[in-house]
C-alpha atoms as a PDB file:
ATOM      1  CA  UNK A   1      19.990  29.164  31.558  1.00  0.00           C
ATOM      2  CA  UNK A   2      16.575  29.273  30.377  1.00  0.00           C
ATOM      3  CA  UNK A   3      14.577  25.841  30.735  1.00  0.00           C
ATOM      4  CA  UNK A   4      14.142  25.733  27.055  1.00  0.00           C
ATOM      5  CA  UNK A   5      17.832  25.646  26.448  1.00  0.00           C
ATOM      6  CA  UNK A   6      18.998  23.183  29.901  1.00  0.00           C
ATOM      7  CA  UNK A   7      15.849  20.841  27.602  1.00  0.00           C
ATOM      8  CA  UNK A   8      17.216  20.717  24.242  1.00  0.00           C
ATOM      9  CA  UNK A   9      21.117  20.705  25.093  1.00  0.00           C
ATOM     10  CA  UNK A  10      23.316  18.215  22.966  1.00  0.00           C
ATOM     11  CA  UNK A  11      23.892  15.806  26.061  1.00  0.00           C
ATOM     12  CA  UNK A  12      20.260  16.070  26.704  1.00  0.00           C
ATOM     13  CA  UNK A  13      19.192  14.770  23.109  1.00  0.00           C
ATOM     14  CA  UNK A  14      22.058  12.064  23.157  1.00  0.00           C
ATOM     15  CA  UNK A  15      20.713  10.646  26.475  1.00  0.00           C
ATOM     16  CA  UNK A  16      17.353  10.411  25.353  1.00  0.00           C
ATOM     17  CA  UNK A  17      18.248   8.725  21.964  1.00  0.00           C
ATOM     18  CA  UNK A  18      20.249   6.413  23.453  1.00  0.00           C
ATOM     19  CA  UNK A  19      16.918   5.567  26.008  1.00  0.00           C
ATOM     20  CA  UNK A  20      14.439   5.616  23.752  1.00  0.00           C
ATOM     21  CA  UNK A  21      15.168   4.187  20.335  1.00  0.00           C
ATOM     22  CA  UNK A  22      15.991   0.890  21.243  1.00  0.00           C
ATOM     23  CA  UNK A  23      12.246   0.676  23.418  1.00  0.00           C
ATOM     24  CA  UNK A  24      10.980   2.433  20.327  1.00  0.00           C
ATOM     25  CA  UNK A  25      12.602   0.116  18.245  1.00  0.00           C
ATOM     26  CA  UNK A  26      11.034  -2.700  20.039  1.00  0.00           C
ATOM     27  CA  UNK A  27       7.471  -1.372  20.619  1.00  0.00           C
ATOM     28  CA  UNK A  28       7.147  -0.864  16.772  1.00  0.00           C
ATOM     29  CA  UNK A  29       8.557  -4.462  15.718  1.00  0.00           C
ATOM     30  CA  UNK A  30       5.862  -6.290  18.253  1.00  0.00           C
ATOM     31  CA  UNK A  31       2.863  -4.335  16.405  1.00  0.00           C
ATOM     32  CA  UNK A  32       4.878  -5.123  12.965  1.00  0.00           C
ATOM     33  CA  UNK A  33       4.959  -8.607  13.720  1.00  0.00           C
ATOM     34  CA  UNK A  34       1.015  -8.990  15.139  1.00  0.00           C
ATOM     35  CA  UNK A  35       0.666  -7.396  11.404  1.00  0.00           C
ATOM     36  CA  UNK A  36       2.145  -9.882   9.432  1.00  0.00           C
ATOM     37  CA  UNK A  37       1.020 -12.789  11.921  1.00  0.00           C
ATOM     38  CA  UNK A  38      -2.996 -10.851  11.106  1.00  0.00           C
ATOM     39  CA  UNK A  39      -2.559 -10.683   7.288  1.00  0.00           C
ATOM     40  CA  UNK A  40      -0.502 -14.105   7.066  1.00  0.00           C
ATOM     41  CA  UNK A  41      -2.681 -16.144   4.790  1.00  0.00           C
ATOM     42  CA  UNK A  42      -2.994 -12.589   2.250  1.00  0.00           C
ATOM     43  CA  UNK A  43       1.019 -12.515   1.815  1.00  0.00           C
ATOM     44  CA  UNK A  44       1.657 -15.459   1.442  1.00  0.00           C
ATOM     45  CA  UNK A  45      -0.890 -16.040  -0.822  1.00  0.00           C
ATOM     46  CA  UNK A  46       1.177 -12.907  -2.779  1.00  0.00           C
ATOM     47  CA  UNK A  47       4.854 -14.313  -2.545  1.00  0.00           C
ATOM     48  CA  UNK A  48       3.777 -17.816  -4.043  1.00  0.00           C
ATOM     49  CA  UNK A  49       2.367 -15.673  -6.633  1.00  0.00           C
ATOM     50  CA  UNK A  50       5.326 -13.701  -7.430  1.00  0.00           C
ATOM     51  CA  UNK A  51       7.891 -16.309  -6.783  1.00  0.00           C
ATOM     52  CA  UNK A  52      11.524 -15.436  -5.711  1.00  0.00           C
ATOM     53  CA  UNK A  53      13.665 -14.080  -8.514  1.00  0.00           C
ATOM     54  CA  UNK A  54      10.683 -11.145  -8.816  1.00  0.00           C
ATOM     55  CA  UNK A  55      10.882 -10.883  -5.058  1.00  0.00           C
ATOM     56  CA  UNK A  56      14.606 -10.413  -4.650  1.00  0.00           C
ATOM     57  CA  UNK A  57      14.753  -8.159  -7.019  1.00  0.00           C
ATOM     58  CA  UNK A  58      12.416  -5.819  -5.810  1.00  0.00           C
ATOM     59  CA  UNK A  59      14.564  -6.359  -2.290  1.00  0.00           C
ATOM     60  CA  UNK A  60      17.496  -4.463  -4.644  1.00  0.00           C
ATOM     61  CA  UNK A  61      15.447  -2.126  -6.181  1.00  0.00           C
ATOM     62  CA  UNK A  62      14.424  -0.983  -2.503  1.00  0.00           C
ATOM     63  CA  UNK A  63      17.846  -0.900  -1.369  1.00  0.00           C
ATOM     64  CA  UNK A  64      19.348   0.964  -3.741  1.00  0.00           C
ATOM     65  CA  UNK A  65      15.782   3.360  -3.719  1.00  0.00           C
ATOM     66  CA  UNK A  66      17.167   4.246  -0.182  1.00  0.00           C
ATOM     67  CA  UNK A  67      20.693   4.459  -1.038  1.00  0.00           C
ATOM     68  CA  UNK A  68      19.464   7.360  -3.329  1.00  0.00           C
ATOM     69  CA  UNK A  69      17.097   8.840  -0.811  1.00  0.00           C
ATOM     70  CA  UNK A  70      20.432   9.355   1.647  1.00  0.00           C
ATOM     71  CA  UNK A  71      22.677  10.739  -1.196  1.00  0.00           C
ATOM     72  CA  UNK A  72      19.895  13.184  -1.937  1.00  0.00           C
ATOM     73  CA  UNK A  73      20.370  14.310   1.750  1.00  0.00           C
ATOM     74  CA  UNK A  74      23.999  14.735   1.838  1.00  0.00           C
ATOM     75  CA  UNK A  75      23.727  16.479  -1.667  1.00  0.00           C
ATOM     76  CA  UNK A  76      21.032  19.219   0.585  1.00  0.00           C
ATOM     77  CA  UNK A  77      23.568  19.088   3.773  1.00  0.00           C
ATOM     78  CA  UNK A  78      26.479  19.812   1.794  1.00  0.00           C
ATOM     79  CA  UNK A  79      24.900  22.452  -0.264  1.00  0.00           C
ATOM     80  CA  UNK A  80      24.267  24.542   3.111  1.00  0.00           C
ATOM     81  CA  UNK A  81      28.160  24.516   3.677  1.00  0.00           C
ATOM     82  CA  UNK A  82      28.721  21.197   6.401  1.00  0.00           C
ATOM     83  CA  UNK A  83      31.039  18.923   3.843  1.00  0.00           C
ATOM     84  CA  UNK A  84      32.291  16.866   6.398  1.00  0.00           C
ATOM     85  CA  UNK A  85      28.295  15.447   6.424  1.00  0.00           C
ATOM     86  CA  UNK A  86      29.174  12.129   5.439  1.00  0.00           C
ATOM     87  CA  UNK A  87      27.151   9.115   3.891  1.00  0.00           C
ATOM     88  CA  UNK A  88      27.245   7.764   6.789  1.00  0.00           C
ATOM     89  CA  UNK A  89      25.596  10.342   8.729  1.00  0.00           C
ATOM     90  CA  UNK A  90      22.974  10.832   6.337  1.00  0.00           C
ATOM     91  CA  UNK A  91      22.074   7.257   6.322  1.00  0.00           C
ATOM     92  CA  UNK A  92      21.517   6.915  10.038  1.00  0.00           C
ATOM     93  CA  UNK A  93      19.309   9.991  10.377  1.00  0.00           C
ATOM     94  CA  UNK A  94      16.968   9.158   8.066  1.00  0.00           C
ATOM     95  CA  UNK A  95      16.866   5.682   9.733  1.00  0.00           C
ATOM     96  CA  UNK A  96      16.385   7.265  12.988  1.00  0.00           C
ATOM     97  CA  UNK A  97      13.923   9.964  11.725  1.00  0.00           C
ATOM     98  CA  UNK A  98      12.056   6.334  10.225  1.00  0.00           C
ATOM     99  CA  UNK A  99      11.858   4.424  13.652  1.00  0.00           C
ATOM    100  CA  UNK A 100      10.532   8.288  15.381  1.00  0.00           C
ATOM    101  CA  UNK A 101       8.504   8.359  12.737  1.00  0.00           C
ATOM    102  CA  UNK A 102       5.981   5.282  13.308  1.00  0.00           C
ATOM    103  CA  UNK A 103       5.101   7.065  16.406  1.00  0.00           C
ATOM    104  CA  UNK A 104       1.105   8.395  15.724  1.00  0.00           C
ATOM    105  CA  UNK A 105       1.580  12.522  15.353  1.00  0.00           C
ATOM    106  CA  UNK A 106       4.680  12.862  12.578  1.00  0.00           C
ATOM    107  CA  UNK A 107       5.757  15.476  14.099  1.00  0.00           C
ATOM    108  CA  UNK A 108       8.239  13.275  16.422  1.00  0.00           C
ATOM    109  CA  UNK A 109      10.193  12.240  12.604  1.00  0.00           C
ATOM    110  CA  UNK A 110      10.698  15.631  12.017  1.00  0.00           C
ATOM    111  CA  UNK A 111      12.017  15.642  16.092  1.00  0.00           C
ATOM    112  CA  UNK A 112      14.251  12.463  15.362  1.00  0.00           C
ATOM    113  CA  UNK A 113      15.381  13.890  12.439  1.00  0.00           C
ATOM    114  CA  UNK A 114      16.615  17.276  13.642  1.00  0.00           C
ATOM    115  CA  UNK A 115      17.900  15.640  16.661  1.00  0.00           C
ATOM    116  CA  UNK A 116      20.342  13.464  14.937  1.00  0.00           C
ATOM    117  CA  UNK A 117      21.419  16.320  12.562  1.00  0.00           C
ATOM    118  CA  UNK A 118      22.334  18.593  16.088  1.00  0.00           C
ATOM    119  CA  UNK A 119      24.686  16.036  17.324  1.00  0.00           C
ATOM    120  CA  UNK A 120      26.543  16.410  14.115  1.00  0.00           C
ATOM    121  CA  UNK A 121      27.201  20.091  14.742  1.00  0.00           C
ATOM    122  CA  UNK A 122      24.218  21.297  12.416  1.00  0.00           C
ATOM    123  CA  UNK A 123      22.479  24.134  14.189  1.00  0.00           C
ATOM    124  CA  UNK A 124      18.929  24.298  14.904  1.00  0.00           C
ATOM    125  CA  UNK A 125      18.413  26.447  12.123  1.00  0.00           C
ATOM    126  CA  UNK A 126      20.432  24.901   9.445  1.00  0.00           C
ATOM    127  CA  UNK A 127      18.480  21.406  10.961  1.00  0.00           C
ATOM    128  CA  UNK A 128      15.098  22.679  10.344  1.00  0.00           C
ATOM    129  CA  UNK A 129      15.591  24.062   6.912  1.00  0.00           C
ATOM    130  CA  UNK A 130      17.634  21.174   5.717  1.00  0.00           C
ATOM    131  CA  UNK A 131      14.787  19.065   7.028  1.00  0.00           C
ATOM    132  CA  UNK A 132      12.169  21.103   4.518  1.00  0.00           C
ATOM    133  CA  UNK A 133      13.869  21.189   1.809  1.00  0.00           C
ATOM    134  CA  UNK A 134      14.261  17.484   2.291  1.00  0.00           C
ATOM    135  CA  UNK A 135      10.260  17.210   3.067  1.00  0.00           C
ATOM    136  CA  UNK A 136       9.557  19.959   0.014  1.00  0.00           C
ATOM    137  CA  UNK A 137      11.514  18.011  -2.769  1.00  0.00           C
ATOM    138  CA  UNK A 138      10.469  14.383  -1.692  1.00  0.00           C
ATOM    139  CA  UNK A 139       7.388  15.027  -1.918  1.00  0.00           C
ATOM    140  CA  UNK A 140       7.574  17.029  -4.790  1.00  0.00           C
ATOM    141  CA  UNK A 141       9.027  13.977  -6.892  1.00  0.00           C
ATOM    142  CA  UNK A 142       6.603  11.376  -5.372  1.00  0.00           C
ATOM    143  CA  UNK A 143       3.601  13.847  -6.470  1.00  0.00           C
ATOM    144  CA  UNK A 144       5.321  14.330  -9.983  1.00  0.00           C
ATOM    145  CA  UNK A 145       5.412  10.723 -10.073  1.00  0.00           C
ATOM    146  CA  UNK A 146       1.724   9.876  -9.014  1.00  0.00           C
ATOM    147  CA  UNK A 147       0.325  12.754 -11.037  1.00  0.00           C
ATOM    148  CA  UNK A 148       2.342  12.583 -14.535  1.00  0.00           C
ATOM    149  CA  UNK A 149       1.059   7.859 -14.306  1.00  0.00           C
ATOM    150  CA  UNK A 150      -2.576   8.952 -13.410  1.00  0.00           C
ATOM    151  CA  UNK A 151      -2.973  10.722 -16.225  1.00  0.00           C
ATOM    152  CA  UNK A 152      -5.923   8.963 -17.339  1.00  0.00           C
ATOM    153  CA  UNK A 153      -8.244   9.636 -14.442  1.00  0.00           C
ATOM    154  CA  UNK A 154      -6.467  12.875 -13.273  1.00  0.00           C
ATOM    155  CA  UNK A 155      -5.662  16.101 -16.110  1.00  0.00           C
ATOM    156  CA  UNK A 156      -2.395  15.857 -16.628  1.00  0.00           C
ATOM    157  CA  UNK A 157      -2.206  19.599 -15.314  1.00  0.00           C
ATOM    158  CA  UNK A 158      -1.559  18.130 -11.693  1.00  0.00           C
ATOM    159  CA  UNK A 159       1.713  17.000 -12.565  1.00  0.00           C
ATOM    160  CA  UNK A 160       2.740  20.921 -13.373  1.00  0.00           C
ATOM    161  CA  UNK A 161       0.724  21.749 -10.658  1.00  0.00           C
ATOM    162  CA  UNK A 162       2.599  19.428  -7.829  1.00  0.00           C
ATOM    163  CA  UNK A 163       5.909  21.629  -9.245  1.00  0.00           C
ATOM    164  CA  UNK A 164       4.995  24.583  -8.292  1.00  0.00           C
ATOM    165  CA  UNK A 165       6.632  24.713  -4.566  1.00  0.00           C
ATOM    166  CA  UNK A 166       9.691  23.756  -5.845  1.00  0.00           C
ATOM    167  CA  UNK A 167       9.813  26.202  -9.133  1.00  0.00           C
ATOM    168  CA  UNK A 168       8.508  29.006  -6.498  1.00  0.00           C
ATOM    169  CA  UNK A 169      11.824  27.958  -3.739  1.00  0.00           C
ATOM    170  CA  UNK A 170      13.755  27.999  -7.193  1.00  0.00           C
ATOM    171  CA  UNK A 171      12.902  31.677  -8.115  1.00  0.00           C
ATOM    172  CA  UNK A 172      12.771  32.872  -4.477  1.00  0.00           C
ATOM    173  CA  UNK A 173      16.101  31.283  -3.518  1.00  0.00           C
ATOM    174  CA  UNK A 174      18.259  34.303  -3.849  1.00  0.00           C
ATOM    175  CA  UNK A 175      15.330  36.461  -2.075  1.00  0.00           C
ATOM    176  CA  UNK A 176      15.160  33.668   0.878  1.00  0.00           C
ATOM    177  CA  UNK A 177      18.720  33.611   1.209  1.00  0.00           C
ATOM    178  CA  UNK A 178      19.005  37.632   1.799  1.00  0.00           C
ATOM    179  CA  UNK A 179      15.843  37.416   4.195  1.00  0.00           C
ATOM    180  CA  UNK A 180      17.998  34.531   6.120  1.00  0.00           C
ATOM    181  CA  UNK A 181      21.491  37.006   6.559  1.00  0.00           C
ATOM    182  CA  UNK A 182      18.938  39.508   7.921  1.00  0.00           C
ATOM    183  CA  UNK A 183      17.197  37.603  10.162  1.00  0.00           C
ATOM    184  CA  UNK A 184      19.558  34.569  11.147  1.00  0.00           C
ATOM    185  CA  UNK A 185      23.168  35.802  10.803  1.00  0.00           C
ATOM    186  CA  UNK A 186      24.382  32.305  12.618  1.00  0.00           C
ATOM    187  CA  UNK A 187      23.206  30.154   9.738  1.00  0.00           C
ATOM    188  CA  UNK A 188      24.512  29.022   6.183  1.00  0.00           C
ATOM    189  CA  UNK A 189      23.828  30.041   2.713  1.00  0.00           C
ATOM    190  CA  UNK A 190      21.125  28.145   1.344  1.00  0.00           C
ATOM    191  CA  UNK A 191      21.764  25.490  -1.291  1.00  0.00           C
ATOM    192  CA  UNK A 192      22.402  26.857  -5.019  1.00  0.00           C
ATOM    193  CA  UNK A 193      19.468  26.628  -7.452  1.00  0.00           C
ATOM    194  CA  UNK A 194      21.545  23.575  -9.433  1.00  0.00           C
ATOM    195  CA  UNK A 195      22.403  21.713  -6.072  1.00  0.00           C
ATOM    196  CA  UNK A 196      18.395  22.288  -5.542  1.00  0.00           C
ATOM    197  CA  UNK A 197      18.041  20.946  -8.999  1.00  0.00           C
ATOM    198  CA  UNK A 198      19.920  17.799  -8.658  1.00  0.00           C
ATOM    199  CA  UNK A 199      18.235  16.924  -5.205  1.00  0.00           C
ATOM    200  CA  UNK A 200      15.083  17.126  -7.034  1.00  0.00           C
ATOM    201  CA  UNK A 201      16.554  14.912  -9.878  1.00  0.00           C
ATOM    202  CA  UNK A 202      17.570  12.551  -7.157  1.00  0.00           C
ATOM    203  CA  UNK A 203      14.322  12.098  -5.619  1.00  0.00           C
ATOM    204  CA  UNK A 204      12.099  11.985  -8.678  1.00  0.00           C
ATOM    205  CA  UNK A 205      14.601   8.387  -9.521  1.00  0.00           C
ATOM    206  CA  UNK A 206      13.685   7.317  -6.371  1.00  0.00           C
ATOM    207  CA  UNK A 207      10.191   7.354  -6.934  1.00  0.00           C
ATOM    208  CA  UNK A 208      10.597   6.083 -10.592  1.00  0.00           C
ATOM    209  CA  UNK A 209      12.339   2.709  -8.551  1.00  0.00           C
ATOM    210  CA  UNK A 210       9.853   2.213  -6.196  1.00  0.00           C
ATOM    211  CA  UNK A 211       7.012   3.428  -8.091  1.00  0.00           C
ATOM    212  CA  UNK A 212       7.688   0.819 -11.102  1.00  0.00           C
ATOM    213  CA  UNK A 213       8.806  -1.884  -8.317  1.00  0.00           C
ATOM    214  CA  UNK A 214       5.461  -1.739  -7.182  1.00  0.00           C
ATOM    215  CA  UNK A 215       3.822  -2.151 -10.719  1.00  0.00           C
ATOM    216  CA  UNK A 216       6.586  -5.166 -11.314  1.00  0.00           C
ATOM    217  CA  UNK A 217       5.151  -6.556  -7.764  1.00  0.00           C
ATOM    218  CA  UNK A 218       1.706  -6.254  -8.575  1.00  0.00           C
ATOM    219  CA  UNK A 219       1.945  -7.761 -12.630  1.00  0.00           C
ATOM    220  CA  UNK A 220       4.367 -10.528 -11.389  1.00  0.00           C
ATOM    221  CA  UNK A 221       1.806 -11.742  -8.916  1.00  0.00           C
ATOM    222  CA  UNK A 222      -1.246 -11.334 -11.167  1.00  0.00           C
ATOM    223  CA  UNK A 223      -0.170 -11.578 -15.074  1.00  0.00           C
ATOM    224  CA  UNK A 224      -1.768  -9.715 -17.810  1.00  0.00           C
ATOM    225  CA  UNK A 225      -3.964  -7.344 -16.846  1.00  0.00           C
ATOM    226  CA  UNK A 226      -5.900  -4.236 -18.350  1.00  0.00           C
ATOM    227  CA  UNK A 227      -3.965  -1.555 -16.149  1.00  0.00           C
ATOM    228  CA  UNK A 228      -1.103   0.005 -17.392  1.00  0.00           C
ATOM    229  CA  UNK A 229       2.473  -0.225 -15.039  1.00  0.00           C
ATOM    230  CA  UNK A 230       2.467   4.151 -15.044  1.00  0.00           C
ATOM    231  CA  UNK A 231      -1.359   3.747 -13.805  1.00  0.00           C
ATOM    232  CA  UNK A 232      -0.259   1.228 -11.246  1.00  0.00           C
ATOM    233  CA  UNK A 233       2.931   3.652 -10.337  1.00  0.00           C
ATOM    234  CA  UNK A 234       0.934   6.056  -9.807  1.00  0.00           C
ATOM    235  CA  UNK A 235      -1.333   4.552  -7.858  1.00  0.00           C
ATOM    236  CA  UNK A 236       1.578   3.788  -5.153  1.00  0.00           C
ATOM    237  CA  UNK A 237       3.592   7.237  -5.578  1.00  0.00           C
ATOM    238  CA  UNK A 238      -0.408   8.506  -4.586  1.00  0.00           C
ATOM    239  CA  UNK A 239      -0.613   6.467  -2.130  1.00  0.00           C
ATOM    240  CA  UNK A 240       2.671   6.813  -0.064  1.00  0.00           C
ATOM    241  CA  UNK A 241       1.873  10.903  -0.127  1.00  0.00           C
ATOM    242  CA  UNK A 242      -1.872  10.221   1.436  1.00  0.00           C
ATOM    243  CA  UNK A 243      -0.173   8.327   3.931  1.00  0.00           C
ATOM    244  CA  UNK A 244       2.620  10.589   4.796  1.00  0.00           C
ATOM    245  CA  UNK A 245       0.203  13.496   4.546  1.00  0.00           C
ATOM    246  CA  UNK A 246      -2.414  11.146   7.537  1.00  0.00           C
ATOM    247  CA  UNK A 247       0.414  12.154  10.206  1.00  0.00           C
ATOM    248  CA  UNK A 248      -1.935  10.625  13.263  1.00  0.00           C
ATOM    249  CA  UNK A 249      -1.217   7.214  11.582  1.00  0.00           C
ATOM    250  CA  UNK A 250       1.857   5.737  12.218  1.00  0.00           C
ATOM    251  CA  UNK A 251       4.078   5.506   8.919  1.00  0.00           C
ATOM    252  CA  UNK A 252       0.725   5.871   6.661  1.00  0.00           C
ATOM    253  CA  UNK A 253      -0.102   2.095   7.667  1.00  0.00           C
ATOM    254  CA  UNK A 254      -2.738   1.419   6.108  1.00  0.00           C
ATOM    255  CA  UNK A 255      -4.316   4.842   4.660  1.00  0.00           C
ATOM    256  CA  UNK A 256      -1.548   3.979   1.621  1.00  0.00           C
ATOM    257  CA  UNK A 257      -2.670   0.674   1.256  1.00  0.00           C
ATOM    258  CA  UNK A 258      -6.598   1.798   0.986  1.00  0.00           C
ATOM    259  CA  UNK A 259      -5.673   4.730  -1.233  1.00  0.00           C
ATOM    260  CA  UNK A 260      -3.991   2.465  -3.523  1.00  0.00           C
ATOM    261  CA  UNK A 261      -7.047  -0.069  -3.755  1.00  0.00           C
ATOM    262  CA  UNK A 262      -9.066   2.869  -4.355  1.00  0.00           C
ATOM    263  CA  UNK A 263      -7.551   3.544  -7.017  1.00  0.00           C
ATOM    264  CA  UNK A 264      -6.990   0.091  -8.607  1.00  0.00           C
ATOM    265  CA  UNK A 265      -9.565  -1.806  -7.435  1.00  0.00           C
ATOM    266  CA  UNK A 266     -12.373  -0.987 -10.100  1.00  0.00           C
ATOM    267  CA  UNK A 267      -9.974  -2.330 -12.608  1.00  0.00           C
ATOM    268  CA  UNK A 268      -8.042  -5.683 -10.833  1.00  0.00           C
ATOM    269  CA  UNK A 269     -10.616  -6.321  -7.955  1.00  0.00           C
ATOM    270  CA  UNK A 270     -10.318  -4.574  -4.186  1.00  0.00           C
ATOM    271  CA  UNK A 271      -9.210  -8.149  -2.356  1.00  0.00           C
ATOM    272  CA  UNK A 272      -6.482  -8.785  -5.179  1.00  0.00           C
ATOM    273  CA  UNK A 273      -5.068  -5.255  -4.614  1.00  0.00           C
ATOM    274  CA  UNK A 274      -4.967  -4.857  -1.279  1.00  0.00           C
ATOM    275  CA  UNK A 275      -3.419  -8.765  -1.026  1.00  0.00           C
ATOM    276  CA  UNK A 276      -0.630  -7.042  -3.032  1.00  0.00           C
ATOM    277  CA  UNK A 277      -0.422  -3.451  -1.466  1.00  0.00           C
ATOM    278  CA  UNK A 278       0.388  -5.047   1.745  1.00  0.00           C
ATOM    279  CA  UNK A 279       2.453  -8.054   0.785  1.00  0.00           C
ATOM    280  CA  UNK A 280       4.537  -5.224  -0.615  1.00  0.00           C
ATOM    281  CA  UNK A 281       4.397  -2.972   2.384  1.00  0.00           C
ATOM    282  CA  UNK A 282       5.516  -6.210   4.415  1.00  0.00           C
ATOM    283  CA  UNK A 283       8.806  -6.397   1.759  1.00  0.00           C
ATOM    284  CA  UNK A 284       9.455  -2.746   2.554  1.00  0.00           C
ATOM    285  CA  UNK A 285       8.821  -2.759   5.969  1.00  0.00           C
ATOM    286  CA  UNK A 286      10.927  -5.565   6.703  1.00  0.00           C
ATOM    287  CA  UNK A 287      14.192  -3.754   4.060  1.00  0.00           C
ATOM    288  CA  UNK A 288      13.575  -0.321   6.175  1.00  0.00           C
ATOM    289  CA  UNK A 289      13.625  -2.282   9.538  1.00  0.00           C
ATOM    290  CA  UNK A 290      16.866  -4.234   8.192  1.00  0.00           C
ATOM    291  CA  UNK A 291      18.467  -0.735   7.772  1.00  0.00           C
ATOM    292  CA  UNK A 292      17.206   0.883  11.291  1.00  0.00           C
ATOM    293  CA  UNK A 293      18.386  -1.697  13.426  1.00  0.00           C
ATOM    294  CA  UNK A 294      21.912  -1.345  11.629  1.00  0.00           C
ATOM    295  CA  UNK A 295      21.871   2.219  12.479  1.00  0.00           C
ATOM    296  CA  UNK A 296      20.311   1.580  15.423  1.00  0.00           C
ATOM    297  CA  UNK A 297      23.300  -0.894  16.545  1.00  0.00           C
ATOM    298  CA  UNK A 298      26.015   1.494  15.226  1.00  0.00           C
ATOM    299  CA  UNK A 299      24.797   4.356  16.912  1.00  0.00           C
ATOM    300  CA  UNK A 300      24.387   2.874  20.480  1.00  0.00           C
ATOM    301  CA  UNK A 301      27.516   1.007  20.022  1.00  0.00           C
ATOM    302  CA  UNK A 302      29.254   4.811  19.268  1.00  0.00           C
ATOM    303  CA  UNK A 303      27.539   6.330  22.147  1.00  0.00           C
ATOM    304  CA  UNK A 304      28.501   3.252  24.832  1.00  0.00           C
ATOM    305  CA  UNK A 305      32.199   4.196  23.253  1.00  0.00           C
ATOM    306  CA  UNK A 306      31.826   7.789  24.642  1.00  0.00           C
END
């Protein structure tokens, strides 16, 4: 057996997931923690601000943000012929594919992510275009998003212009799927323009929730002021793609945060913004870690079963 396939065998990825994510898991919370302990004063500063019924209901508007993001997943999964991909399933490889993520070098989500998908009897191929098109259309809405509430500082041709990947996979899909029966007979048929369509639809609410939670965040904490919510939406939605895009930086931490008070800080003042871009990156932070170390505790408690 060639040493690329005794590497990347099933048993092989299951050992090392079962190894790593929980030192991973631990690594990542000590540097979390040593964050909030640094910016202390600066958050809470921001919560007393806000005050609770704001804050909790941000905490839903996150949750059910990433409830979306996983049935936008199984929507892709599904479409490529696997319907026994379950909720489930979806849910604890994008929390997986999270905790690989904040690792400098994104390359090891992507790893994480097709990793997970193999144990569920995805092949390698199936795994790496199911990760794309999950990449492609996320990104896709979140640009839509920042674009279309900049639109007084940017031309609002952006927006049409951060479409045009997914309008091109559109048009191309039935060419892509005849170059994939030529060249990769073992794969599935790729997901139908409408199942493409309603991914896409999925996503862009996503970033509508946590685009707008953001502006609620930031006028809850600071009243009136002379910025628009879609101008401080946008603002976010352009600042989560700068930091996904800075893949050397683990989860974007703190290239989003300085995008975003780039953007809003001539207007509401660079120390006020960035109090409230990471005061909100700590709520996040803390509802993502909430759902990792559930998956995280499922998935070794699974594994110690077998």
């Amino acid at each position: 057996m060639p040493l690329f396939k005794r590497i990347f065998t099933m048993d092989t990825i299951k050992q090392c997931r079962k190894r790593l994510l929980p030192a991973m898991g631990v690594v990542m919370l000590g540097l979390f923690l040593y964050w909030i302990i640094h910016y202390r004063e600066t958050i809470l500063g921001s919560f007393r601000r806000v005050g609770v019924f704001p804050l909790g209901l941000l905490v839903v508007v996150m949750i059910i943000s990433l409830y979306l993001t996983v049935s936008a997943l199984v929507v892709l999964v599904r479409g490529k012929g696997y319907t026994s991909f379950g909720f489930s399933d979806a849910y604890h490889a994008l929390n997986l594919s999270q905790l690989a993520s904040m690792i400098p070098g994104g390359i090891w989500g992507f790893a994480g992510f097709a990793g997970y998908l193999w144990t569920k009897g995805i092949s390698k191929v199936d795994s790496v275009v199911v990760i794309f098109l999950n990449t492609l259309i996320m990104l896709t809405a979140c640009a839509i998003v920042g674009f279309s509430s900049l639109i007084s500082i940017l031309h609002p041709l952006y927006a049409l212009i951060s479409l045009l990947p997914f309008i091109l996979l559109v048009l191309m899909r039935d060419r892509l799927d005849a170059l994939r029966k030529k060249y990769y007979l073992d794969s599935s048929s790729l997901p139908s323009k409408f199942t493409l369509l309603k991914a896409l639809s999925i996503s862009f609410l996503v970033w509508m929730l946590m685009s707008f939670g953001f502006a609620g965040f930031v006028l809850a904490g600071n009243g009136s002021q002379a910025v628009s919510p879609w101008m401080i939406a946008g603002a976010y939605a352009a600042g989560y793609l700068a930091g996904y895009l800075a893949v050397f930086v683990p989860s974007g931490l703190g290239v989003s945060e300085g995008v975003i008070t780039l953007i809003l800080g001539p207007f509401m003042g660079v120390e006020q913004v960035l109090a409230v871009s990471v005061s909100f990156r700590i709520i996040h932070v803390l509802v993502v870690w909430c759902n990792i170390l559930i998956s995280v505790l499922l998935t070794s408690r699974a594994h110690w079963k077998n």
